[in-house]
C-alpha atoms as a PDB file:
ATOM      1  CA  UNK A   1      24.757  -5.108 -24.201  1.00  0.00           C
ATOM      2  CA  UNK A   2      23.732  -1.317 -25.331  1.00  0.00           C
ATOM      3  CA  UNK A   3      20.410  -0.332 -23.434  1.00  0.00           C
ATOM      4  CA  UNK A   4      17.236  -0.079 -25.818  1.00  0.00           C
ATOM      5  CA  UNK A   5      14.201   1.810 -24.883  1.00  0.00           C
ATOM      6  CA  UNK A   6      10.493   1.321 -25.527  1.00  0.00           C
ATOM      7  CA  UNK A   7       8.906   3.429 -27.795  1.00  0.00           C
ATOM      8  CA  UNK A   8       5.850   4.823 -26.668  1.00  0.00           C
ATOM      9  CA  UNK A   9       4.190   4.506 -23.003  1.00  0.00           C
ATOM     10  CA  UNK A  10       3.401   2.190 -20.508  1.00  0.00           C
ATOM     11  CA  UNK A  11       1.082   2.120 -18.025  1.00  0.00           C
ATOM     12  CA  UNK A  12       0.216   0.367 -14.644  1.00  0.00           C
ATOM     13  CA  UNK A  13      -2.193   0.448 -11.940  1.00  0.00           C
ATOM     14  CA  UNK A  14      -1.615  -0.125  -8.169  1.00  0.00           C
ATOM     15  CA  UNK A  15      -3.551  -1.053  -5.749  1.00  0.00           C
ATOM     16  CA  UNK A  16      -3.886   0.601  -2.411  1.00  0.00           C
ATOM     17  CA  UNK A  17      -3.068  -1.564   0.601  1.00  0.00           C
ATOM     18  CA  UNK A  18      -3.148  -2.080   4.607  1.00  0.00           C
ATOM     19  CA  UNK A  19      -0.420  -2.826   6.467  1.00  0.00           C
ATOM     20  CA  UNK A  20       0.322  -3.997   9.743  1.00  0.00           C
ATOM     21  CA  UNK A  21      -3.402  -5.420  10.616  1.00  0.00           C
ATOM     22  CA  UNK A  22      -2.623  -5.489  13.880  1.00  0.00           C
ATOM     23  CA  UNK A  23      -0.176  -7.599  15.289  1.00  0.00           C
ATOM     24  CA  UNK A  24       1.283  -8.036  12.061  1.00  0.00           C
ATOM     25  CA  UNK A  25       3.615  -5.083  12.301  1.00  0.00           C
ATOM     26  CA  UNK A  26       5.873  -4.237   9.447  1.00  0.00           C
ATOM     27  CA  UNK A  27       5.061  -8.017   8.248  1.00  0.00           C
ATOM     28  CA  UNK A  28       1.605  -8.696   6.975  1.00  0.00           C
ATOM     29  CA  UNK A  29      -0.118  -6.570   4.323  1.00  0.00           C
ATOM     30  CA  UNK A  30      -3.783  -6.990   2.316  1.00  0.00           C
ATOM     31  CA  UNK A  31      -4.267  -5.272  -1.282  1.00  0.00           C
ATOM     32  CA  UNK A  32      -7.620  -3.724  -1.464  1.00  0.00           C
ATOM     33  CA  UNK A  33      -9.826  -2.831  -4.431  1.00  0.00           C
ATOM     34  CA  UNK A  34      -8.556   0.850  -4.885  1.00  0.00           C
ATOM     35  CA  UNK A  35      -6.346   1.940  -7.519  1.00  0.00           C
ATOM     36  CA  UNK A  36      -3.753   4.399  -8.819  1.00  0.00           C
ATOM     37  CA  UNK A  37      -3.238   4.555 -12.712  1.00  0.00           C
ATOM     38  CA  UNK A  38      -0.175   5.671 -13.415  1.00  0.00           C
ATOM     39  CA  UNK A  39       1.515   6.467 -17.168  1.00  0.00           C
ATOM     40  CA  UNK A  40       4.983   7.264 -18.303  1.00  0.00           C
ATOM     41  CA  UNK A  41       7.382   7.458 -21.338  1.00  0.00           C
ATOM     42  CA  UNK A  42      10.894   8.165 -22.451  1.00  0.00           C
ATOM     43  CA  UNK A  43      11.321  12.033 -23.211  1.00  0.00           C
ATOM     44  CA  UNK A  44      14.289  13.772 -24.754  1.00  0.00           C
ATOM     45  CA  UNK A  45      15.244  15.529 -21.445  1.00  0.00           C
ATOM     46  CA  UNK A  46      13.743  16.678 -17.951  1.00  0.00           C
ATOM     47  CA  UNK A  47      11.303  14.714 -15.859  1.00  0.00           C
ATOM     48  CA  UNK A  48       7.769  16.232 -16.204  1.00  0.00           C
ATOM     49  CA  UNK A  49       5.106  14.727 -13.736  1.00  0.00           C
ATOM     50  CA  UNK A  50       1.362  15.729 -14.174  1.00  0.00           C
ATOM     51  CA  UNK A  51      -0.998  14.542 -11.471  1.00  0.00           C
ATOM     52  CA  UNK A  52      -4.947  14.310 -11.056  1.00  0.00           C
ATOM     53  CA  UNK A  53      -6.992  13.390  -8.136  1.00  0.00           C
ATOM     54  CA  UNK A  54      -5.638  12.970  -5.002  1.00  0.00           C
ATOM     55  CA  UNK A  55      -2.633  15.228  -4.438  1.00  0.00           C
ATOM     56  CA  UNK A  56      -3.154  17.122  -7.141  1.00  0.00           C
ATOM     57  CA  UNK A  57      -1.964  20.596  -6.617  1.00  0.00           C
ATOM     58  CA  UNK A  58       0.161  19.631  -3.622  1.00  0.00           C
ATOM     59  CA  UNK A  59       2.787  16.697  -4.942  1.00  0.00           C
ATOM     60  CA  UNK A  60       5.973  18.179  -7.225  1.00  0.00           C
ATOM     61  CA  UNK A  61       5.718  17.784 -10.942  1.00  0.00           C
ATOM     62  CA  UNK A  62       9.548  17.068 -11.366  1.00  0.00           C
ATOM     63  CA  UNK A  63      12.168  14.720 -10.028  1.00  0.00           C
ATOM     64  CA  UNK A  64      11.077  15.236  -6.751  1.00  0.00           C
ATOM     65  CA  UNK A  65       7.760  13.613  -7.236  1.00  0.00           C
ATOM     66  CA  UNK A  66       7.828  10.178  -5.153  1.00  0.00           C
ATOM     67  CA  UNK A  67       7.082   7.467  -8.916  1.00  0.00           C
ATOM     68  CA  UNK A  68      10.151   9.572 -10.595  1.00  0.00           C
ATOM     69  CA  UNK A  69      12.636   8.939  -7.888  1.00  0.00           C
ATOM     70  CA  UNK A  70      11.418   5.101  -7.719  1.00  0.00           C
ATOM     71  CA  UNK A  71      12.052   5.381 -11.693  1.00  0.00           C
ATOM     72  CA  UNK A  72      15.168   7.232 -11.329  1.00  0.00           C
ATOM     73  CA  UNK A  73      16.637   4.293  -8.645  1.00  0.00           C
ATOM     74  CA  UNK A  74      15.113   1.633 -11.309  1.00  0.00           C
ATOM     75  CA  UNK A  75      17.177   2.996 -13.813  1.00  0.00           C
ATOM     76  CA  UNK A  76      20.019   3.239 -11.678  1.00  0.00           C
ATOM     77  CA  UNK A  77      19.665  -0.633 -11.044  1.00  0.00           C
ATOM     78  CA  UNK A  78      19.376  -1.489 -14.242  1.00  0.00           C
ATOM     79  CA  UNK A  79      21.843   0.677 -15.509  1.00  0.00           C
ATOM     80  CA  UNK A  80      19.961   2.392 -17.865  1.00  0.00           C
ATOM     81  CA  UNK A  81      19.284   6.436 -17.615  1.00  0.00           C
ATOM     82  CA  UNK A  82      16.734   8.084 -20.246  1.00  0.00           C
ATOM     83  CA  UNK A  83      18.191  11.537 -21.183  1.00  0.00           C
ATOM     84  CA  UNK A  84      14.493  12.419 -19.366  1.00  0.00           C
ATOM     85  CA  UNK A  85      11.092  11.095 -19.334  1.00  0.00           C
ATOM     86  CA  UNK A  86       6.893  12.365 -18.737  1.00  0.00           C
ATOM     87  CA  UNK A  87       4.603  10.796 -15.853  1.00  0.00           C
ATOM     88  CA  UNK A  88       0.628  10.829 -15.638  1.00  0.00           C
ATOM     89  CA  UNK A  89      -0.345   9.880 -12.741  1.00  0.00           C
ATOM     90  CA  UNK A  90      -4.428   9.901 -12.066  1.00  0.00           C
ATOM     91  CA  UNK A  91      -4.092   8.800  -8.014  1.00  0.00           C
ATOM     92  CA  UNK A  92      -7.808   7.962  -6.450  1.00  0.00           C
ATOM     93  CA  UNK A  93      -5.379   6.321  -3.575  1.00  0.00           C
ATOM     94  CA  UNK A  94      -5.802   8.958  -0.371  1.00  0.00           C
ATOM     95  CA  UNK A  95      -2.259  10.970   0.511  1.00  0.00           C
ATOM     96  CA  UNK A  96      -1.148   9.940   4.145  1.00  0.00           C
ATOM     97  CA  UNK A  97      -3.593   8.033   5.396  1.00  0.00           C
ATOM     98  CA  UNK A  98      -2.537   4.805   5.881  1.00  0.00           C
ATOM     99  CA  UNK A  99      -3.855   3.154   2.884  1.00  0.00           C
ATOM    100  CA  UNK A 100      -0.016   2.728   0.877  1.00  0.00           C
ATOM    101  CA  UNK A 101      -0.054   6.074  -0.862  1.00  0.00           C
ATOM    102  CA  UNK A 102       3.603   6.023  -1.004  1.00  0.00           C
ATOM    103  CA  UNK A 103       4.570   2.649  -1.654  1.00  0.00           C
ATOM    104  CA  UNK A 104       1.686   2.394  -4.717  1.00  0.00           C
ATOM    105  CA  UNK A 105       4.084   5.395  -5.895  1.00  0.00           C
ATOM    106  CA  UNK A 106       7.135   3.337  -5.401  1.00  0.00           C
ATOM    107  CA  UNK A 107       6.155   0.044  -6.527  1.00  0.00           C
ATOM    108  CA  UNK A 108       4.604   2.260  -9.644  1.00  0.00           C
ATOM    109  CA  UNK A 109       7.837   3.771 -10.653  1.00  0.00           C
ATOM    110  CA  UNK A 110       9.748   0.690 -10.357  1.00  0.00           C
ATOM    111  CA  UNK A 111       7.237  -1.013 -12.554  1.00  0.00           C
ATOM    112  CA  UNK A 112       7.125   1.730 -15.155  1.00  0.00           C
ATOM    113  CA  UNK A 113      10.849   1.959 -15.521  1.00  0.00           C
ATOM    114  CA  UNK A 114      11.132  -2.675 -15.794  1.00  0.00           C
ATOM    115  CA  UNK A 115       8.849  -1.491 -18.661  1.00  0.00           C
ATOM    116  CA  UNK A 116      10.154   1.165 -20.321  1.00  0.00           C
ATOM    117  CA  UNK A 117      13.704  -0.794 -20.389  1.00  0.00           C
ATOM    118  CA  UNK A 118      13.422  -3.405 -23.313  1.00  0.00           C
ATOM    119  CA  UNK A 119      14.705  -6.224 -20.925  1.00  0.00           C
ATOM    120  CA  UNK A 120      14.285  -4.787 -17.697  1.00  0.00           C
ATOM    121  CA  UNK A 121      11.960  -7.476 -16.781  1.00  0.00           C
ATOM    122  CA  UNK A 122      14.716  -9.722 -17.370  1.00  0.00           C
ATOM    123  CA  UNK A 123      17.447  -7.386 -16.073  1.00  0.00           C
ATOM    124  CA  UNK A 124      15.370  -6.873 -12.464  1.00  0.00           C
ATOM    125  CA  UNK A 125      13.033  -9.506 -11.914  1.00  0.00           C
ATOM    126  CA  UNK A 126       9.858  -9.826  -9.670  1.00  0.00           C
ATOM    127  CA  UNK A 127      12.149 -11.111  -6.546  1.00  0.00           C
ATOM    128  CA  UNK A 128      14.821  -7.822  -6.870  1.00  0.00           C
ATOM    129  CA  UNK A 129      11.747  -5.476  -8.096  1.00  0.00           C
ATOM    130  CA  UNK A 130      10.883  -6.020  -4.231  1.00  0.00           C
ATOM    131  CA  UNK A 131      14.097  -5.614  -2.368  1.00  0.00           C
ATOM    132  CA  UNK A 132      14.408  -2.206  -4.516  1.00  0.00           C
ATOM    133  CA  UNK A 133      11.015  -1.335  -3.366  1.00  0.00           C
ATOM    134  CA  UNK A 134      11.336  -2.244  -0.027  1.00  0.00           C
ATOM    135  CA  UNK A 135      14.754  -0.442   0.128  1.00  0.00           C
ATOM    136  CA  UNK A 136      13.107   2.721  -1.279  1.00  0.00           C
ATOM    137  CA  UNK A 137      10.526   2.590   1.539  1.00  0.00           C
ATOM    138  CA  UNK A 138      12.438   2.023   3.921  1.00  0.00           C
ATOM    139  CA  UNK A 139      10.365  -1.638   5.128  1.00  0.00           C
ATOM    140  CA  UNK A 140       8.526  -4.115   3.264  1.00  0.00           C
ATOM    141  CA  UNK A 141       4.983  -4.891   4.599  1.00  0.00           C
ATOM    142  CA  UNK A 142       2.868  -2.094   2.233  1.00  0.00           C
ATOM    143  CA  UNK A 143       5.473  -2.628  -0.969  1.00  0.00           C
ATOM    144  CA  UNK A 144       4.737  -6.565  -1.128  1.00  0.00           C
ATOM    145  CA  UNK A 145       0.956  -6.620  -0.748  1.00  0.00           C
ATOM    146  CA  UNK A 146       1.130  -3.579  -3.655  1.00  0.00           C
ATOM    147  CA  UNK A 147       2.955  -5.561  -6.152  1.00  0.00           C
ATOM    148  CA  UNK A 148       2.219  -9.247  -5.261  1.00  0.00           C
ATOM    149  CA  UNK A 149      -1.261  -8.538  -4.874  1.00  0.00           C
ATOM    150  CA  UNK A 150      -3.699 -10.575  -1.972  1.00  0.00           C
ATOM    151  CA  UNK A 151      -2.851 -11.100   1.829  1.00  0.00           C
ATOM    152  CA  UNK A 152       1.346 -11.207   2.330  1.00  0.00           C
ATOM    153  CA  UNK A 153       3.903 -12.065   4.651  1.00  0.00           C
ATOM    154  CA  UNK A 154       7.045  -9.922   4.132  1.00  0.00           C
ATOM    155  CA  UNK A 155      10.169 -10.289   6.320  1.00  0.00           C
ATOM    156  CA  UNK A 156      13.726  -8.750   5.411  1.00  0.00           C
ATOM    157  CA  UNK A 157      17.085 -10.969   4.884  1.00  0.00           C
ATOM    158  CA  UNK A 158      20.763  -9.943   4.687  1.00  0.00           C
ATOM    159  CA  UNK A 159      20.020  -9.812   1.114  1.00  0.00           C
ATOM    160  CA  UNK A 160      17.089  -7.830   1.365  1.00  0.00           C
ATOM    161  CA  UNK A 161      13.069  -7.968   1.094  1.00  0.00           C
ATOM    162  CA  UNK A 162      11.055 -11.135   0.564  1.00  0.00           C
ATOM    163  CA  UNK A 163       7.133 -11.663   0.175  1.00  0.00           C
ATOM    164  CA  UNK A 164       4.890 -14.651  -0.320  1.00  0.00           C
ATOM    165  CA  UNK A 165       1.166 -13.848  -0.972  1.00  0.00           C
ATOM    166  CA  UNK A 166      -1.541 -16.182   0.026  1.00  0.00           C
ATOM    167  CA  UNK A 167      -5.035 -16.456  -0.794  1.00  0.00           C
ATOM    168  CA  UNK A 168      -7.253 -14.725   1.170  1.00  0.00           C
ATOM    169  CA  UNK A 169     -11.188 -16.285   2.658  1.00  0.00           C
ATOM    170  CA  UNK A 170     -14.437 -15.176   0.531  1.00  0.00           C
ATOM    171  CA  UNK A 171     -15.990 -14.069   3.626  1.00  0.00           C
ATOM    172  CA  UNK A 172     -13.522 -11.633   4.350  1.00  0.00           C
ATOM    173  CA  UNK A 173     -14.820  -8.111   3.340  1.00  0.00           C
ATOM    174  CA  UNK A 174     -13.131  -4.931   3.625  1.00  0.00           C
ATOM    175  CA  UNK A 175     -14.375  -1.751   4.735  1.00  0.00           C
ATOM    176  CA  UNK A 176     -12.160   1.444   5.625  1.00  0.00           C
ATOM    177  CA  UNK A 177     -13.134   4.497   7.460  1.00  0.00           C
ATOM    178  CA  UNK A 178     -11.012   7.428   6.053  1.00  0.00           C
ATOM    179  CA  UNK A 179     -10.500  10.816   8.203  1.00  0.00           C
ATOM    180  CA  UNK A 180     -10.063  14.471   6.789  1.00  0.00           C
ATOM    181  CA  UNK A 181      -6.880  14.258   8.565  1.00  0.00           C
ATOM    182  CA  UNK A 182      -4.156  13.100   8.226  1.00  0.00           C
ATOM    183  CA  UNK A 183      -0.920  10.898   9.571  1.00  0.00           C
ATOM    184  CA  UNK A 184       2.424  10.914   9.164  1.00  0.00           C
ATOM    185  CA  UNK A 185       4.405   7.657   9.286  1.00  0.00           C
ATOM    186  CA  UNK A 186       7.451   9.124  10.744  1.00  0.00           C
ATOM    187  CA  UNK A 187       5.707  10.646  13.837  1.00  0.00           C
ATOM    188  CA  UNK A 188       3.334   7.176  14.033  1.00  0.00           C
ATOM    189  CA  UNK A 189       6.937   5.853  14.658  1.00  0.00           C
ATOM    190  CA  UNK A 190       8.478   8.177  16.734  1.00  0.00           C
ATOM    191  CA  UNK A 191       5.326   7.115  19.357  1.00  0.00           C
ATOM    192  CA  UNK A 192       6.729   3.574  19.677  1.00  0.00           C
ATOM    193  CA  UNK A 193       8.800   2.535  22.970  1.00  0.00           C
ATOM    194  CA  UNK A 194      12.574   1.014  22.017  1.00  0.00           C
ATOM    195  CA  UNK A 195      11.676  -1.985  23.979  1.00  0.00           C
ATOM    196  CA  UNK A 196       7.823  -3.546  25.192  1.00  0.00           C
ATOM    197  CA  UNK A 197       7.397  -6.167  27.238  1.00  0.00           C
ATOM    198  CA  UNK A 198       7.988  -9.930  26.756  1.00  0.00           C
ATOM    199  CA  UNK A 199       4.390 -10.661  27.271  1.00  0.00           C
ATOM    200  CA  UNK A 200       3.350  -8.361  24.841  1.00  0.00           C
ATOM    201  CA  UNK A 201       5.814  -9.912  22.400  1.00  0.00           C
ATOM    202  CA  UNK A 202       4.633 -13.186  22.939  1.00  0.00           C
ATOM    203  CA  UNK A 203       0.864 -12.379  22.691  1.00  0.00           C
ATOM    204  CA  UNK A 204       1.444 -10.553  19.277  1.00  0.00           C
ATOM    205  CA  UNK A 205       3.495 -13.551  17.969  1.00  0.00           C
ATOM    206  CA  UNK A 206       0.525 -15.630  18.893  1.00  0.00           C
ATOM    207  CA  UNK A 207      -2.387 -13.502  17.224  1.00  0.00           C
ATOM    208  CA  UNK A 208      -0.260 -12.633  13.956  1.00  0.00           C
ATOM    209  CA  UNK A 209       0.261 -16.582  13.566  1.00  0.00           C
ATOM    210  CA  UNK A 210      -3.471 -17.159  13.950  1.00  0.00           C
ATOM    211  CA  UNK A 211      -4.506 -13.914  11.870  1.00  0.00           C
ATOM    212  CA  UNK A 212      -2.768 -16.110   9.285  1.00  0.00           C
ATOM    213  CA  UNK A 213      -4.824 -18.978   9.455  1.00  0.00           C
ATOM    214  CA  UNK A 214      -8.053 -16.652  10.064  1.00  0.00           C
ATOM    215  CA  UNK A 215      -7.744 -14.405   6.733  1.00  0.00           C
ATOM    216  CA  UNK A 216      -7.102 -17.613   4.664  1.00  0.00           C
ATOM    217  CA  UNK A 217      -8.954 -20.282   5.979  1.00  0.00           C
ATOM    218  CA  UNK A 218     -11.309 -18.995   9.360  1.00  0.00           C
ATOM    219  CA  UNK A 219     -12.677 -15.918   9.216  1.00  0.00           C
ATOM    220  CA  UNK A 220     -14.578 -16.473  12.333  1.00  0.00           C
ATOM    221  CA  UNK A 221     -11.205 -15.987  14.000  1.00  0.00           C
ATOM    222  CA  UNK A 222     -10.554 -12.414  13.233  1.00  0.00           C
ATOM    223  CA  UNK A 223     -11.783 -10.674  15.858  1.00  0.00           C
ATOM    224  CA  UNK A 224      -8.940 -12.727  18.413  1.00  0.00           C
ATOM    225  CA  UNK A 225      -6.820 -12.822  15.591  1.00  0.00           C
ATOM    226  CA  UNK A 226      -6.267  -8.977  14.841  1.00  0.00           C
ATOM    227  CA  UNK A 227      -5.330  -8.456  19.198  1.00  0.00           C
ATOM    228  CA  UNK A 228      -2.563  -5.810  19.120  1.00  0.00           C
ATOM    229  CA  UNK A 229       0.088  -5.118  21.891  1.00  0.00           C
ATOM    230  CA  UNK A 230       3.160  -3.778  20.061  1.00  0.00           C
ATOM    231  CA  UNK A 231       1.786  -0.338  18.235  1.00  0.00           C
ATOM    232  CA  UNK A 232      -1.357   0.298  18.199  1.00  0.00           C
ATOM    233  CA  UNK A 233      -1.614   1.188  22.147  1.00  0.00           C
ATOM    234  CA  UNK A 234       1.130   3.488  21.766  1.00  0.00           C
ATOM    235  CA  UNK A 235      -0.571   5.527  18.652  1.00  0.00           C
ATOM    236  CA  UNK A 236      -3.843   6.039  19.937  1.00  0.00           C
ATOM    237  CA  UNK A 237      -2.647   9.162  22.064  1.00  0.00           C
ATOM    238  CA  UNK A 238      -1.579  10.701  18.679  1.00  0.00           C
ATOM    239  CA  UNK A 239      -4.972   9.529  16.717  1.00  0.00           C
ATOM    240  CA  UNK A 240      -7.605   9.235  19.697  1.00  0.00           C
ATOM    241  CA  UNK A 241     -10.745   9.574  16.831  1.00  0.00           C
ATOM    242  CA  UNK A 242      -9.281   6.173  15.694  1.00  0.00           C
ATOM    243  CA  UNK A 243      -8.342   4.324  18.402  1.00  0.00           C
ATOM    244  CA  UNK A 244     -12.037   4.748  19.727  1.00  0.00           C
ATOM    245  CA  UNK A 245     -13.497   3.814  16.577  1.00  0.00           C
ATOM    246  CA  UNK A 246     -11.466   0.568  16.506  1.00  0.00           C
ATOM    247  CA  UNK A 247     -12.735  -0.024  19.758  1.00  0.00           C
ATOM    248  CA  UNK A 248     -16.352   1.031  18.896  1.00  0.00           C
ATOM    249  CA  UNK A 249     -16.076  -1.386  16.589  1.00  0.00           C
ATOM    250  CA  UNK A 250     -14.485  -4.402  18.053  1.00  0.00           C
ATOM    251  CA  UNK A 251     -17.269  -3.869  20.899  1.00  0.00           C
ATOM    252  CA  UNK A 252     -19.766  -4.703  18.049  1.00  0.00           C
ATOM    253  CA  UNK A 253     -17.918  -7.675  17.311  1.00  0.00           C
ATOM    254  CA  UNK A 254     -16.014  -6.430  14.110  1.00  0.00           C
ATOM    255  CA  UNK A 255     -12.396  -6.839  13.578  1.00  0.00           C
ATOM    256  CA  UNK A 256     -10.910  -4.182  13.352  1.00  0.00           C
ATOM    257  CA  UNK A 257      -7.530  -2.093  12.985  1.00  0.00           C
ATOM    258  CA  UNK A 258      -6.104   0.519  12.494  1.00  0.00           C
ATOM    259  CA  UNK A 259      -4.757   0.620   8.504  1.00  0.00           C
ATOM    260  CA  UNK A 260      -0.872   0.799   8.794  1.00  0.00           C
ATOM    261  CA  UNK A 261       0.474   4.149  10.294  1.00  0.00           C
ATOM    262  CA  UNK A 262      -3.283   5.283  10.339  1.00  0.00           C
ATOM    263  CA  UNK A 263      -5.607   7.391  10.717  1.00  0.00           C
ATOM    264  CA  UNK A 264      -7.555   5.109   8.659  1.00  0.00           C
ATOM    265  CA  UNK A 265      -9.635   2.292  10.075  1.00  0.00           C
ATOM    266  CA  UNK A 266      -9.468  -0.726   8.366  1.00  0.00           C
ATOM    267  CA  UNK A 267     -12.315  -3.374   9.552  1.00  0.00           C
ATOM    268  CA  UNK A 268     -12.017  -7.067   8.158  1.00  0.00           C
ATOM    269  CA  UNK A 269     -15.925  -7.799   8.370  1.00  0.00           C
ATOM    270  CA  UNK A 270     -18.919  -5.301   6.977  1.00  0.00           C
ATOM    271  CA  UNK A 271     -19.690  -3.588  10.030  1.00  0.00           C
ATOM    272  CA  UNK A 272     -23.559  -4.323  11.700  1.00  0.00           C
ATOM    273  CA  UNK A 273     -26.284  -2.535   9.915  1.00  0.00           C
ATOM    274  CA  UNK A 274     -26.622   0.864  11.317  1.00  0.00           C
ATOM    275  CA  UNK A 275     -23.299   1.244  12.345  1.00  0.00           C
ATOM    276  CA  UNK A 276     -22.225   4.733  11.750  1.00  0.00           C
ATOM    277  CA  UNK A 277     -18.514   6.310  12.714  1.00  0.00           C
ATOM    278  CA  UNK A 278     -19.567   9.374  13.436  1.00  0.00           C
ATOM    279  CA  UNK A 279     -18.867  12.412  11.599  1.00  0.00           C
ATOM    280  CA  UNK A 280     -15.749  13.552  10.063  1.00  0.00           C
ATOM    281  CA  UNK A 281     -14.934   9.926   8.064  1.00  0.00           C
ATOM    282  CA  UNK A 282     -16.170   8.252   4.599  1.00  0.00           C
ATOM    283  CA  UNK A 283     -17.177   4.725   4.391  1.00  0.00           C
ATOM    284  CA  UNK A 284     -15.335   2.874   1.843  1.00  0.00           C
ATOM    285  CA  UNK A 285     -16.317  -1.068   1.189  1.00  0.00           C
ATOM    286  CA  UNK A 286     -13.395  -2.703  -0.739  1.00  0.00           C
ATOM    287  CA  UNK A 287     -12.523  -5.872  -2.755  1.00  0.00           C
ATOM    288  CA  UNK A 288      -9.209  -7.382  -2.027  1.00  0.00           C
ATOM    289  CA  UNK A 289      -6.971  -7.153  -5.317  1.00  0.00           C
ATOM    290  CA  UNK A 290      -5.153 -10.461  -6.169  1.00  0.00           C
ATOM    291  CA  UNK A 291      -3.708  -9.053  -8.563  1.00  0.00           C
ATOM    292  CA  UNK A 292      -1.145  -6.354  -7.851  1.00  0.00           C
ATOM    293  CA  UNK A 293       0.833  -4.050  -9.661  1.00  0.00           C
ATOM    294  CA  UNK A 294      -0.440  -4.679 -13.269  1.00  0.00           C
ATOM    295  CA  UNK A 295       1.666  -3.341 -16.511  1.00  0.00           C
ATOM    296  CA  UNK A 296       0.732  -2.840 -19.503  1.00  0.00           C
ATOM    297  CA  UNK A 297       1.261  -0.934 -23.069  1.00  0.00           C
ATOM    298  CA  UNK A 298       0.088   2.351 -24.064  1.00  0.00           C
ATOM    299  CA  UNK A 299      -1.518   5.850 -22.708  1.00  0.00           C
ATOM    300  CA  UNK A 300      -4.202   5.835 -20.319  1.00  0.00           C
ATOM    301  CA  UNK A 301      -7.668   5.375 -21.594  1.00  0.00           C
ATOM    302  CA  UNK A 302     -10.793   7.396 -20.378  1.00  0.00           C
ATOM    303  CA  UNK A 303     -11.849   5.288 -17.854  1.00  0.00           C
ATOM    304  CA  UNK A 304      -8.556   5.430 -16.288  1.00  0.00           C
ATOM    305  CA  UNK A 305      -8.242   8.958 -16.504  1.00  0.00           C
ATOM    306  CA  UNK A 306     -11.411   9.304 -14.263  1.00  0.00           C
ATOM    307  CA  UNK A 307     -10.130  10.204 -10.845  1.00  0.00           C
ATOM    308  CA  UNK A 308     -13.294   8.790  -9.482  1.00  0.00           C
ATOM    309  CA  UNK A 309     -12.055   5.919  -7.004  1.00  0.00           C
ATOM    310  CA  UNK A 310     -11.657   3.132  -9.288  1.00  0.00           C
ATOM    311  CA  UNK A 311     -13.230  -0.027  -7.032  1.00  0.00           C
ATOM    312  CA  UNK A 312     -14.876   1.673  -4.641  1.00  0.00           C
ATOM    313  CA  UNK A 313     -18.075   0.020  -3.558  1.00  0.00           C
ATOM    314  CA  UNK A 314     -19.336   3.072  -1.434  1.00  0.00           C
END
């Protein structure tokens, strides 16, 4: 069957997420309330990317840019090149610091490409839209939350990346503390021992299992629930600002992480009244999106052009 193209653009928005959240590592993930909007359509040749907001100035404008390379592998899956194509891309999503910069990119490029293939939907559905992501990220646990939308549980089979998301308690209320600085993934990794011990293992098993049952059903459980042994210890050297403001908070009876790779803070609970992190960091209080990656047709509209942070509460 010849490949047919959409005429015009199509648009989505992504959702920022946290990943890890604690013991979960590289398994659990929770979309929050802050959003990318991201635009593309089919040109006659070259890839041009424009961006606004966050990153702008700094992120490539070409194929190098992180949504056309998730477009370009899209493509390639569904066997389907443009001879080129333009991306708008207004990002209110902070670069590198553990909020799913990168895999709102990914997840938006392989959305935007389903879209801009007449049956793409049909040609890569919602179950190999994942495994693509997750293979372009390299792991699963900020991809899922991104496109599924709400709390998930990602894990990784021969065949690839799956993801179920679950519904997530009303009394659970996000609030991040984002740094100037920023991390790097790669050397967040690089900080983790080959091997820990059993205990450890054990423990985190234990507390990811009831972190489960806490964000969906107990909230009162979070603070035992979000107990870390397997990463979070071995980053703090590298990030000491927020590995004592995790603690700060925990000791105020907040539960608290630290927000994938970090630097961000990511605390589950609106923190006591007063409670201040100090300079340096900017208090963010988020909704959880249950939606996801959402597509739709035609340019962005004003309000989506605002690089404002779309959901922010504060």
């Amino acid at each position: 069957m010849p490949t047919t193209f959409v005429s015009g653009p199509v648009r989505v928005r992504v959702p920022a997420t946290s990943a890890n959240l604690g013991p979960g590592f590289d398994a659990l993930g929770l979309a929050l309330g802050l959003y990318d909007d991201v635009a593309a359509e089919v040109a006659s040749d070259g890839v041009r990317v424009t961006v606004t907001g966050q990153g702008a100035g700094e992120l490539p404008g070409d194929e190098r840019h992180l949504v056309a390379r998730a477009m370009r592998a899209t493509f390639e899956a569904l066997g389907a090149q443009p001879p080129g194509f333009a991306v708008e891309c207004v990002n209110r999503i902070p670069q590198a610091r553990g909020l799913g910069s990168s895999s709102a990119a990914i997840v938006a490029g392989v959305q935007l490409a389903r879209a801009l293939v007449t049956d793409g939907s049909s040609r890569l559905d919602e179950a190999a839209a994942l495994r693509l992501a997750a293979d372009i990220e390299g792991h699963p646990d900020n991809v899922a939350p991104c496109l599924l939308g709400g709390f998930t549980v990602a894990w990784t089979e021969p065949s690839g990346a799956r993801a179920v998301s679950l519904p997530v308690a009303e009394a659970v209320r996000p609030t991040v503390f984002v740094p100037e600085q920023r991390g790097l993934t790669a050397a967040a990794r690089a900080a983790l021992p080959a091997t820990v011990p059993h205990a450890d293992a054990a423990l985190n098993a234990g507390r990811a299992a009831l972190l489960v049952h806490a964000l969906t059903a107990e909230p009162a459980l979070l603070l035992p629930a979000t107990v870390d042994r397997l990463h979070q210890g071995y980053r703090a050297a590298g990030m000491p600002d927020t590995a004592a403001l995790v603690d700060a908070l925990r000791a105020a009876g907040v539960a608290a992480v630290v927000s994938g790779a970090g630097p961000t803070v990511l605390a589950l609970a609106e923190p006591p009244e007063g409670f201040s992190p100090g300079t340096g960091w900017q208090t963010w209080r988020l909704g959880i999106d249950v939606h996801g990656a959402r597509v739709a047709r035609g340019r962005l509209g004003h309000a989506e052009r605002d690089p404002v942070a779309a959901g922010r509460k504060s």
